[in-house]
N, C-alpha and C. Protein backbone atom coordinates (compact mmCIF):
# COMPACT_ATOMS: atom_id res chain seq x y z
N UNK A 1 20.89 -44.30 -13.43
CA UNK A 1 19.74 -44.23 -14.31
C UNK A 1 19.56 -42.78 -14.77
N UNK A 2 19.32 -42.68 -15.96
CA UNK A 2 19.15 -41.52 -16.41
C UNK A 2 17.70 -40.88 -16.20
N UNK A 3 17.55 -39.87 -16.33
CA UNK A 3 15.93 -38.84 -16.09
C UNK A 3 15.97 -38.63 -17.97
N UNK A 4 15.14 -38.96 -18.55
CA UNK A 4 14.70 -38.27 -19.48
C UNK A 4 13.68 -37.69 -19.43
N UNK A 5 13.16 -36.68 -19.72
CA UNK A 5 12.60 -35.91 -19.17
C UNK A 5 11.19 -36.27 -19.99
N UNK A 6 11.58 -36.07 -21.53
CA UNK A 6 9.91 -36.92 -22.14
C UNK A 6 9.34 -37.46 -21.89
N UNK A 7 10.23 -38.92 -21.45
CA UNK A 7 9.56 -39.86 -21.39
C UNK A 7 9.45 -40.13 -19.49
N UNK A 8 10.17 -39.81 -18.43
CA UNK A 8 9.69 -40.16 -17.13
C UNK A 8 8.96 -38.68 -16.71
N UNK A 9 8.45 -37.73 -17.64
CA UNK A 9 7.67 -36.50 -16.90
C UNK A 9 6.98 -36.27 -18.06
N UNK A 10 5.95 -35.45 -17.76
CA UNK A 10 4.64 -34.73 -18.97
C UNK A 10 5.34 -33.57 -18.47
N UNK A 11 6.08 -32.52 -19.73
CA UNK A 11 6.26 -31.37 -19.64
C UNK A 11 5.13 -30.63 -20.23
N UNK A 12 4.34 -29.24 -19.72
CA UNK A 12 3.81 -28.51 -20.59
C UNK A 12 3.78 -27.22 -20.30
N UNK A 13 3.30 -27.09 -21.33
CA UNK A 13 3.50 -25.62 -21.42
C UNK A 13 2.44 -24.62 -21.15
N UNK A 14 2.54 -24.17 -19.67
CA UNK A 14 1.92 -23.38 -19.09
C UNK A 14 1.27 -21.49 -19.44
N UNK A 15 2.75 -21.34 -19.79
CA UNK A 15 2.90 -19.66 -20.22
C UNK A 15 4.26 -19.48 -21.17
N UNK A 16 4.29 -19.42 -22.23
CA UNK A 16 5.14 -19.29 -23.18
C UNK A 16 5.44 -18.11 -22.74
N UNK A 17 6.99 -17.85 -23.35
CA UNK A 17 7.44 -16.80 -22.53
C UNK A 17 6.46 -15.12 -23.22
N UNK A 18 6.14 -14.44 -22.21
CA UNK A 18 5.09 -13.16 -22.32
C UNK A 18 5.89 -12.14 -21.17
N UNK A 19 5.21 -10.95 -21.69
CA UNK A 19 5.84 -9.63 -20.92
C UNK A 19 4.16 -9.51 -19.67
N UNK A 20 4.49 -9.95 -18.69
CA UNK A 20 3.14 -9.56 -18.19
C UNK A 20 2.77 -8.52 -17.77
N UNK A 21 3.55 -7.72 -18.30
CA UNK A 21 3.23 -6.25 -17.87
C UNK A 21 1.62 -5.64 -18.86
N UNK A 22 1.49 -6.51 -19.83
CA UNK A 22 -0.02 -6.87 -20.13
C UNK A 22 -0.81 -7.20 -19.76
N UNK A 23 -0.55 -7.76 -18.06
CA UNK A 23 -2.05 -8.32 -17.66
C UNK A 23 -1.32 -9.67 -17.01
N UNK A 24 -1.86 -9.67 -15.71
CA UNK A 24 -2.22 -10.83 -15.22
C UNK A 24 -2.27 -11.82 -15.98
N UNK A 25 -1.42 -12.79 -15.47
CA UNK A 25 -1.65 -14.63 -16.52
C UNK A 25 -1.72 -15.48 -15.67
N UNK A 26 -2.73 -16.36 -16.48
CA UNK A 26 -2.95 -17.77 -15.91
C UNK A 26 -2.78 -18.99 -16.77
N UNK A 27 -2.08 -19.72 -16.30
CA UNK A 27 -1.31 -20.65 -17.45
C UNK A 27 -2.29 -21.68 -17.70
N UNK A 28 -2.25 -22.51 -18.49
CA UNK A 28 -3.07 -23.56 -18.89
C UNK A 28 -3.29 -24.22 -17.94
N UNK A 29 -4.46 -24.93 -18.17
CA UNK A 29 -5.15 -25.52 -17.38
C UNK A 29 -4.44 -27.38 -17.32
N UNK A 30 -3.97 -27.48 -16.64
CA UNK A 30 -3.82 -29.07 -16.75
C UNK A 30 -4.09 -30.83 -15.10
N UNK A 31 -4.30 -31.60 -15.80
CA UNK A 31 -4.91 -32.19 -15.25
C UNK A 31 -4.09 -33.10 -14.17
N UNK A 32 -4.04 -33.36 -13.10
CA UNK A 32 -3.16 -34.47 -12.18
C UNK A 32 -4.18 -36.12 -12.26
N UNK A 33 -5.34 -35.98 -12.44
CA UNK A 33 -5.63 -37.31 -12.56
C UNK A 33 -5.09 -38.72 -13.10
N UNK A 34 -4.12 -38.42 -13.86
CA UNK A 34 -2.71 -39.37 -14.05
C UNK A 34 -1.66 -39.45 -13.61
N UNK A 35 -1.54 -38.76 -12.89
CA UNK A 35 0.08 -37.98 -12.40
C UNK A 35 -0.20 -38.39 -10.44
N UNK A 36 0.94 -38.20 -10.03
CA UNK A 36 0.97 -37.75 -8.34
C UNK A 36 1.76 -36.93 -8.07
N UNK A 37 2.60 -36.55 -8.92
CA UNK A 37 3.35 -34.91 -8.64
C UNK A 37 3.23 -33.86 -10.13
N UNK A 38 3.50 -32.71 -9.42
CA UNK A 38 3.98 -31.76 -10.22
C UNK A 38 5.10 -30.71 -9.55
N UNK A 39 5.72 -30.41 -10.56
CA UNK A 39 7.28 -29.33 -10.55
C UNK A 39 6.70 -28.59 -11.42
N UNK A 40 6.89 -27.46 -11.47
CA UNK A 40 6.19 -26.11 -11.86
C UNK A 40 7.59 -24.95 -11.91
N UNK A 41 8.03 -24.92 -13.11
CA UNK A 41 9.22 -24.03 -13.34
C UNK A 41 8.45 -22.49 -13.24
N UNK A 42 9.09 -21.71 -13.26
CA UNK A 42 8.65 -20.29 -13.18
C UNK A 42 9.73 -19.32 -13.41
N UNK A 43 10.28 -19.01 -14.41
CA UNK A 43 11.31 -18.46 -14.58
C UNK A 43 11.23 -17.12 -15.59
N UNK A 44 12.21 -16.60 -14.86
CA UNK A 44 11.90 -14.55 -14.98
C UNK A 44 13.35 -14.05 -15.75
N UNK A 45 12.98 -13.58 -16.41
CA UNK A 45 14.22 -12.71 -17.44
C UNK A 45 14.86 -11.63 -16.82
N UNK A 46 13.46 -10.53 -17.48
CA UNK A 46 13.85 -9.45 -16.64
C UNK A 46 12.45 -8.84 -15.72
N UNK A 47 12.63 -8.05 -14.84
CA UNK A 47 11.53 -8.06 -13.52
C UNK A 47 11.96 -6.87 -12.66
N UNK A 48 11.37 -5.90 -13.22
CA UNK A 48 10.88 -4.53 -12.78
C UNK A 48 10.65 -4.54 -11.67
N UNK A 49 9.39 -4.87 -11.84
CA UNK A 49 8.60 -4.77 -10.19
C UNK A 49 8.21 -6.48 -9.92
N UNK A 50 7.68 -6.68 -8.82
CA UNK A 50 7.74 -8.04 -8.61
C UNK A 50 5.93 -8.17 -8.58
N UNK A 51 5.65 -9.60 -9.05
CA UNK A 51 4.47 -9.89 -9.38
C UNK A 51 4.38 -11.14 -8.15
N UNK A 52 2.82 -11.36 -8.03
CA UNK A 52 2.80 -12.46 -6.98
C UNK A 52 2.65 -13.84 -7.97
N UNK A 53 2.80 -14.61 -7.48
CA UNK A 53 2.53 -16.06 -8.01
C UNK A 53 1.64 -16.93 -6.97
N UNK A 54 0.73 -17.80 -7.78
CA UNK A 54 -0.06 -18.23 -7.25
C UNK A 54 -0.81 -19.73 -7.70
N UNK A 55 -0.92 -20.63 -6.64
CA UNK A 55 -1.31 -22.09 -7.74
C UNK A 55 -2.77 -22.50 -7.07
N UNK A 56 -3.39 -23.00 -8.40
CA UNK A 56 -4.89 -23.24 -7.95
C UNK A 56 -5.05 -24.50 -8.56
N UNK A 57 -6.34 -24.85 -7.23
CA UNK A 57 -6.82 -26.31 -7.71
C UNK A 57 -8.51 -25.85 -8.74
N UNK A 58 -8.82 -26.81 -9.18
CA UNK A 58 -10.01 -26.64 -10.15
C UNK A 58 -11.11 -27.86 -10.47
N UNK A 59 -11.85 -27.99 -10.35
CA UNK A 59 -13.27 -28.99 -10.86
C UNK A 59 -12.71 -29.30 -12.61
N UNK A 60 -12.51 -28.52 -13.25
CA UNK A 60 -12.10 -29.02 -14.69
C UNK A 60 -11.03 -27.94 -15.21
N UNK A 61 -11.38 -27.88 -16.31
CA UNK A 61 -10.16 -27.24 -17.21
C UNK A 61 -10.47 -25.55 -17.44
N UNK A 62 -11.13 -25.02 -16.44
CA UNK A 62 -11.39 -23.36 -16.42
C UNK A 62 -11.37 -22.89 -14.74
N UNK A 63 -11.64 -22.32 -14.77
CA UNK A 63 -11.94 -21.55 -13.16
C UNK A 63 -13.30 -22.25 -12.39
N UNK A 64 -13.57 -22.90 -13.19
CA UNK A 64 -15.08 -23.72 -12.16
C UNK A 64 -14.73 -24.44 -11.09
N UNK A 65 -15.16 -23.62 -10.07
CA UNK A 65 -14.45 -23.91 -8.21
C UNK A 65 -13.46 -24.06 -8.47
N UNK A 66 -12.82 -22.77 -8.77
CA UNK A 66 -11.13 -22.70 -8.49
C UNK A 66 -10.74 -22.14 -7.01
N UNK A 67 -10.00 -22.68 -6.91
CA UNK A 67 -9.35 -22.31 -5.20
C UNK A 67 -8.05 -22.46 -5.03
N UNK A 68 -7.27 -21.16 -4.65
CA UNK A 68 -5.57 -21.25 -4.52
C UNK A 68 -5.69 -21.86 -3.52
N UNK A 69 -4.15 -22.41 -3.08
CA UNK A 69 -3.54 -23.72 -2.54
C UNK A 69 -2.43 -23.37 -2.18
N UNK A 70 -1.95 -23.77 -0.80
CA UNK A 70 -0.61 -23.72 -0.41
C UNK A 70 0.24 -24.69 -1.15
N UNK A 71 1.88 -24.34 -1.47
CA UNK A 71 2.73 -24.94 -1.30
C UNK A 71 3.96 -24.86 -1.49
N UNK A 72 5.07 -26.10 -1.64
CA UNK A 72 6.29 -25.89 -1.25
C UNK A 72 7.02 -25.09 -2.08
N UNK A 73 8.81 -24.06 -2.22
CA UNK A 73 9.24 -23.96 -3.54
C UNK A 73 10.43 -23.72 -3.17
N UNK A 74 11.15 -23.75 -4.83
CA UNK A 74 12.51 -23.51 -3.84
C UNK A 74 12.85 -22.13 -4.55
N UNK A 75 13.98 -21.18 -4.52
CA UNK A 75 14.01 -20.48 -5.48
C UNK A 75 15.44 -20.73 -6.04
N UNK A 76 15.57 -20.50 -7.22
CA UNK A 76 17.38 -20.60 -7.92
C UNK A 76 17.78 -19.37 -8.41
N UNK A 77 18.72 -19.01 -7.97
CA UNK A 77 19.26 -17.55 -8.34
C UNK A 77 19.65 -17.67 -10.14
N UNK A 78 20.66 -16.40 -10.77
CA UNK A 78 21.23 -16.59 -11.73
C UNK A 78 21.99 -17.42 -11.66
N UNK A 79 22.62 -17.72 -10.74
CA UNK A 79 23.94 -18.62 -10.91
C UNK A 79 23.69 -19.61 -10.63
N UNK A 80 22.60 -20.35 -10.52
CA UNK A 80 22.33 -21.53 -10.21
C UNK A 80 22.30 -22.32 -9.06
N UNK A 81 22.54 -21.21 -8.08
CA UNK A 81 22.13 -21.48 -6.33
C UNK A 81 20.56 -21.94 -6.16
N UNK A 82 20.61 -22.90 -5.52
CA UNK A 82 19.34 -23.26 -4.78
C UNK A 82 19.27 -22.84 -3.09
N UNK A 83 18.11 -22.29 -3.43
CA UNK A 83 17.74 -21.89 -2.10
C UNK A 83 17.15 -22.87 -1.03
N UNK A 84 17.04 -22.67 -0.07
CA UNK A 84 15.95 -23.71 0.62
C UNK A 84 14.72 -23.71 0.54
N UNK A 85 13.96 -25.52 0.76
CA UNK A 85 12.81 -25.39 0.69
C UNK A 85 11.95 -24.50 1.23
N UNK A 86 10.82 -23.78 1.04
CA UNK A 86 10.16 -23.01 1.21
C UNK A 86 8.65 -23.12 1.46
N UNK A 87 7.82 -22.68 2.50
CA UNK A 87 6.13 -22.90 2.20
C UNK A 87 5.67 -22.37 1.95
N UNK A 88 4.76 -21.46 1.10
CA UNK A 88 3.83 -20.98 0.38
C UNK A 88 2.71 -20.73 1.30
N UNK A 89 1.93 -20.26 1.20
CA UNK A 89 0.12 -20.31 2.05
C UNK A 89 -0.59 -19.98 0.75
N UNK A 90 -1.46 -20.03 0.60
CA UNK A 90 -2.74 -20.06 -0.79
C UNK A 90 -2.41 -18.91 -1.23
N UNK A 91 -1.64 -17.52 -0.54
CA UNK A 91 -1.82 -16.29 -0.57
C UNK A 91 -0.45 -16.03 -2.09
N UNK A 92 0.71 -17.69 -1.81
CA UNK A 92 1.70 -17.50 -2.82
C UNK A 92 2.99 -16.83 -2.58
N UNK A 93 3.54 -16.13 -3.61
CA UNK A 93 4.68 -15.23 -2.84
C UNK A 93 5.17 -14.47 -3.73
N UNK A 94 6.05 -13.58 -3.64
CA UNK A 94 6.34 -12.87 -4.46
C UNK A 94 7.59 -13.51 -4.89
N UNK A 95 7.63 -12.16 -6.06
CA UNK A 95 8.95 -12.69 -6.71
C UNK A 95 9.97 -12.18 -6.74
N UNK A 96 10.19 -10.76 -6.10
CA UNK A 96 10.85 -9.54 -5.83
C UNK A 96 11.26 -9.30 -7.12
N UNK A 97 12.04 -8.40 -7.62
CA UNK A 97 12.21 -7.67 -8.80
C UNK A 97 13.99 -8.00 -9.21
N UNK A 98 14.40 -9.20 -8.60
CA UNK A 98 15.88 -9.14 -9.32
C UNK A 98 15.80 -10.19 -10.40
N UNK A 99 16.22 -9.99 -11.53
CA UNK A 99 16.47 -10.51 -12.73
C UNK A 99 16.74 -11.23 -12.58
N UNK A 100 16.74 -12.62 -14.13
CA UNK A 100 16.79 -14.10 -14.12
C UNK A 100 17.18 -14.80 -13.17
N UNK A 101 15.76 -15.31 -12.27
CA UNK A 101 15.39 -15.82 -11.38
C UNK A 101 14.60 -17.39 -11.64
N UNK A 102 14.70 -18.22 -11.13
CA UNK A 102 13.70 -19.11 -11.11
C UNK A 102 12.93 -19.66 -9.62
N UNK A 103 11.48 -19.95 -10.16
CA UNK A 103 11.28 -20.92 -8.71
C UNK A 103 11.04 -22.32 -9.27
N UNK A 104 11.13 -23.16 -8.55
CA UNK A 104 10.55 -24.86 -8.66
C UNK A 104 9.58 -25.01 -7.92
N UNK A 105 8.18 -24.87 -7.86
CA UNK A 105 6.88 -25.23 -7.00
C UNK A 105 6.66 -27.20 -7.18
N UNK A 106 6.63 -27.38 -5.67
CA UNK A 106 6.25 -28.12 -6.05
C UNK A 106 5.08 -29.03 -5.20
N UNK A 107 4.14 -29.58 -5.73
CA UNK A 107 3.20 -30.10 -5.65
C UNK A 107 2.56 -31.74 -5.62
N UNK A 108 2.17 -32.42 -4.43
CA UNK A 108 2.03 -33.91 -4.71
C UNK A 108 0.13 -33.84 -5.29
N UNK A 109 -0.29 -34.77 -5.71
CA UNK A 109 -1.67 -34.92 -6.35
C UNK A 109 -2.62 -34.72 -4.83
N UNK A 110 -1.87 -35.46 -4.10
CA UNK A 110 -2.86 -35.57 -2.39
C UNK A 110 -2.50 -34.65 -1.85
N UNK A 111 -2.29 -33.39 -1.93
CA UNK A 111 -2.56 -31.91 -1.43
C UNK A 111 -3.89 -31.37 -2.02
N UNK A 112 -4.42 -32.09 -3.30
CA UNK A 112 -5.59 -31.46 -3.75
C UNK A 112 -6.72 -32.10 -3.26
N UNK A 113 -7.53 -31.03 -3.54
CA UNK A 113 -8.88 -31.45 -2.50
C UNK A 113 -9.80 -32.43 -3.57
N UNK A 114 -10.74 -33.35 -2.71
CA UNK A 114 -11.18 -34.34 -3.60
C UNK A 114 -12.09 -33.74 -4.74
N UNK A 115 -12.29 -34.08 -5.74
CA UNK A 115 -13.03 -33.67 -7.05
C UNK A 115 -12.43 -32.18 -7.75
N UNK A 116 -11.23 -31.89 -7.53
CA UNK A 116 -10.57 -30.41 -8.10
C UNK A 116 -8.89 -31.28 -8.80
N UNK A 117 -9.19 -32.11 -9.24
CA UNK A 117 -7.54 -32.69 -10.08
C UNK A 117 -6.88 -31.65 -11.00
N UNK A 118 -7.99 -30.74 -11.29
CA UNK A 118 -7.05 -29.74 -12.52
C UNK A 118 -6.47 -28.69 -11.78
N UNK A 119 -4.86 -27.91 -12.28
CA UNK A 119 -4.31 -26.80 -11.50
C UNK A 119 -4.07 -26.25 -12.65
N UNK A 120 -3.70 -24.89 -12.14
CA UNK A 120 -3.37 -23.66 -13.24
C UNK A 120 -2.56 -23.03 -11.87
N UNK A 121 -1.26 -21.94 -12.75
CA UNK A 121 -0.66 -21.04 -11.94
C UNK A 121 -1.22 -19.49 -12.42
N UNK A 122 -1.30 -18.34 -11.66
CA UNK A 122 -1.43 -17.51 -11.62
C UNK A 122 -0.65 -16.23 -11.47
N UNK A 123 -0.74 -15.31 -12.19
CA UNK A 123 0.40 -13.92 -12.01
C UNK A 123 -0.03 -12.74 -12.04
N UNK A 124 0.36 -11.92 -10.96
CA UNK A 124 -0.18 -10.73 -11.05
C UNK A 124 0.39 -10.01 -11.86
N UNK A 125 0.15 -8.79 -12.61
CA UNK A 125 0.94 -8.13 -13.37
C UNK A 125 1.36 -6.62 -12.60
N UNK A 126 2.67 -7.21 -12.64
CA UNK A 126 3.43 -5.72 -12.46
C UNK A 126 3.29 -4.49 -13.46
N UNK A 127 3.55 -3.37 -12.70
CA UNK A 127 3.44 -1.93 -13.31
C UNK A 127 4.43 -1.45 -14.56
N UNK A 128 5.64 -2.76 -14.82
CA UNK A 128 6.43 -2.25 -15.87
C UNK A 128 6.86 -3.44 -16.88
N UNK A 129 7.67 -3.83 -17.46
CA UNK A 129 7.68 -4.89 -18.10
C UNK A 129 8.33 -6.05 -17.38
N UNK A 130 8.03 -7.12 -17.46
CA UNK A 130 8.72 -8.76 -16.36
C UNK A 130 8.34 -9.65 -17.57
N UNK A 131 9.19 -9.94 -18.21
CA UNK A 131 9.09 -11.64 -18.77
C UNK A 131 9.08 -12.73 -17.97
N UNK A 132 8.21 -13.74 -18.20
CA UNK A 132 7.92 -14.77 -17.32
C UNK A 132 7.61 -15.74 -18.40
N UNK A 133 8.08 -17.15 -18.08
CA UNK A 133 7.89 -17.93 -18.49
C UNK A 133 7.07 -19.29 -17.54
N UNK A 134 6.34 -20.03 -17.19
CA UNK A 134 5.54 -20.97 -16.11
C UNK A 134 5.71 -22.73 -17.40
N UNK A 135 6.64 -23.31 -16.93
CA UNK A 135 6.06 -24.79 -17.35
C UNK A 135 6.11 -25.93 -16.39
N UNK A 136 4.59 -26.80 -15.75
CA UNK A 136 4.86 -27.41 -15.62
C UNK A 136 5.35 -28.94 -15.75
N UNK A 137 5.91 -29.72 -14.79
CA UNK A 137 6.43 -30.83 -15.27
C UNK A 137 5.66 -32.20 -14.59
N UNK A 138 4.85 -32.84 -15.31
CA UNK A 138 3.99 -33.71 -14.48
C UNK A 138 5.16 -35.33 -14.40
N UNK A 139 5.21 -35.65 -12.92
CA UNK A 139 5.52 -37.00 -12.79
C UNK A 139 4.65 -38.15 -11.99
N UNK A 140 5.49 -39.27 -11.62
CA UNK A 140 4.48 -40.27 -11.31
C UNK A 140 3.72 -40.71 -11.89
N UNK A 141 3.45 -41.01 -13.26
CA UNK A 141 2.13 -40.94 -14.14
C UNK A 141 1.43 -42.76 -13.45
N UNK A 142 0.51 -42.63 -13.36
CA UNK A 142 -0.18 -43.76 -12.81
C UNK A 142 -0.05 -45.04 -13.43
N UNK A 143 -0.17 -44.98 -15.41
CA UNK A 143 0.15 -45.76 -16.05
C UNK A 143 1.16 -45.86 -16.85
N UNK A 144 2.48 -45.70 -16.33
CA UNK A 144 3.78 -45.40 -17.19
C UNK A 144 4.02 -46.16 -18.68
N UNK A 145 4.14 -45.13 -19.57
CA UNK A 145 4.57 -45.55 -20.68
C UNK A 145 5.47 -44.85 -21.10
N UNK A 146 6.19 -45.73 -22.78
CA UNK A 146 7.37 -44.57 -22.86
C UNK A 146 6.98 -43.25 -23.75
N UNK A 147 5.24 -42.93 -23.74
CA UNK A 147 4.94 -41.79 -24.44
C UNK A 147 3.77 -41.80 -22.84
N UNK A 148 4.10 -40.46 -21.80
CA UNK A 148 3.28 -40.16 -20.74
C UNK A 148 2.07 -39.94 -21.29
N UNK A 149 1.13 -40.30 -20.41
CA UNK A 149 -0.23 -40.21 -20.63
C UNK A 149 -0.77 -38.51 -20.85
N UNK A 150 -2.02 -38.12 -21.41
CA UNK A 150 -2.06 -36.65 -21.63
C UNK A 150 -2.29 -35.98 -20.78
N UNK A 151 -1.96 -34.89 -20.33
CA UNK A 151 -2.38 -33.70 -18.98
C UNK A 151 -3.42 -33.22 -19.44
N UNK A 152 -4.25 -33.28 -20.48
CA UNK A 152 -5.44 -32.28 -20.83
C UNK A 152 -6.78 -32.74 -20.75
């Protein structure tokens, strides 16, 4: 069976690719109340200094009772090595400073606390320039169709 990705996941777009050496980012706000997982790409160009990463649960679609959250990730080198699974604590992790890097976070809906369904990822900004790109990928959708229900 094939994965298409449109149609068996809600991809979105968290953080278009940005230099965050502008500032701290927090990617869009999106919703799990349809969904029971999320995969959360996070992928780095180039990376000076290393920024933390960080995933939060939310009451709606802004920071109202936002609260970071532990969890799992893996990381993938340039060459397309996967690392082993990994745990997180609310605190997140870094990203150390070696170039095109990715992580895969990933997240089930029942890690979030009751009445907070919306998540956003978070980035600290390093002291020099780091391109970063954040999209996540919502699956499980509760009512599968071949156009996924909306994350917003």
């Amino acid at each position: 069976m094939s994965f298409v990705l449109a149609e068996m996941g809600k991809p979105v777009v968290g953080v278009a690719p940005v230099d965050i050496n502008a500032g701290a980012k927090t990617s869009a706000y999106w919703s799990m109340a349809n969904y029971s997982h999320v995969s959360i790409l996070v992928a780095i160009g180039n990376m000076d200094n290393a920024a933390t990463i960080t995933v939060t649960e939310n009451t709606n679609s802004s920071a109202v009772g936002e609260a970071t959250i532990g969890f799992d990730y893996y990381a993938i080198d340039g060459n397309g090595n996967t690392g082993a699974r990994t745990t997180a604590t609310d605190a997140g992790f870094s990203t150390g400073t070696t170039n095109n890097r990715m992580w895969v976070i990933e997240v089930d809906a029942e890690q979030l606390s009751d009445g907070k369904p919306w998540m956003a990822v978070k980035t600290t900004n390093p002291a020099t320039s780091s391109i970063i790109t954040i999209i996540p990928v919502l699956s499980g959708a509760r009512y599968a169709q071949a156009k996924p229900p909306a994350a917003f």
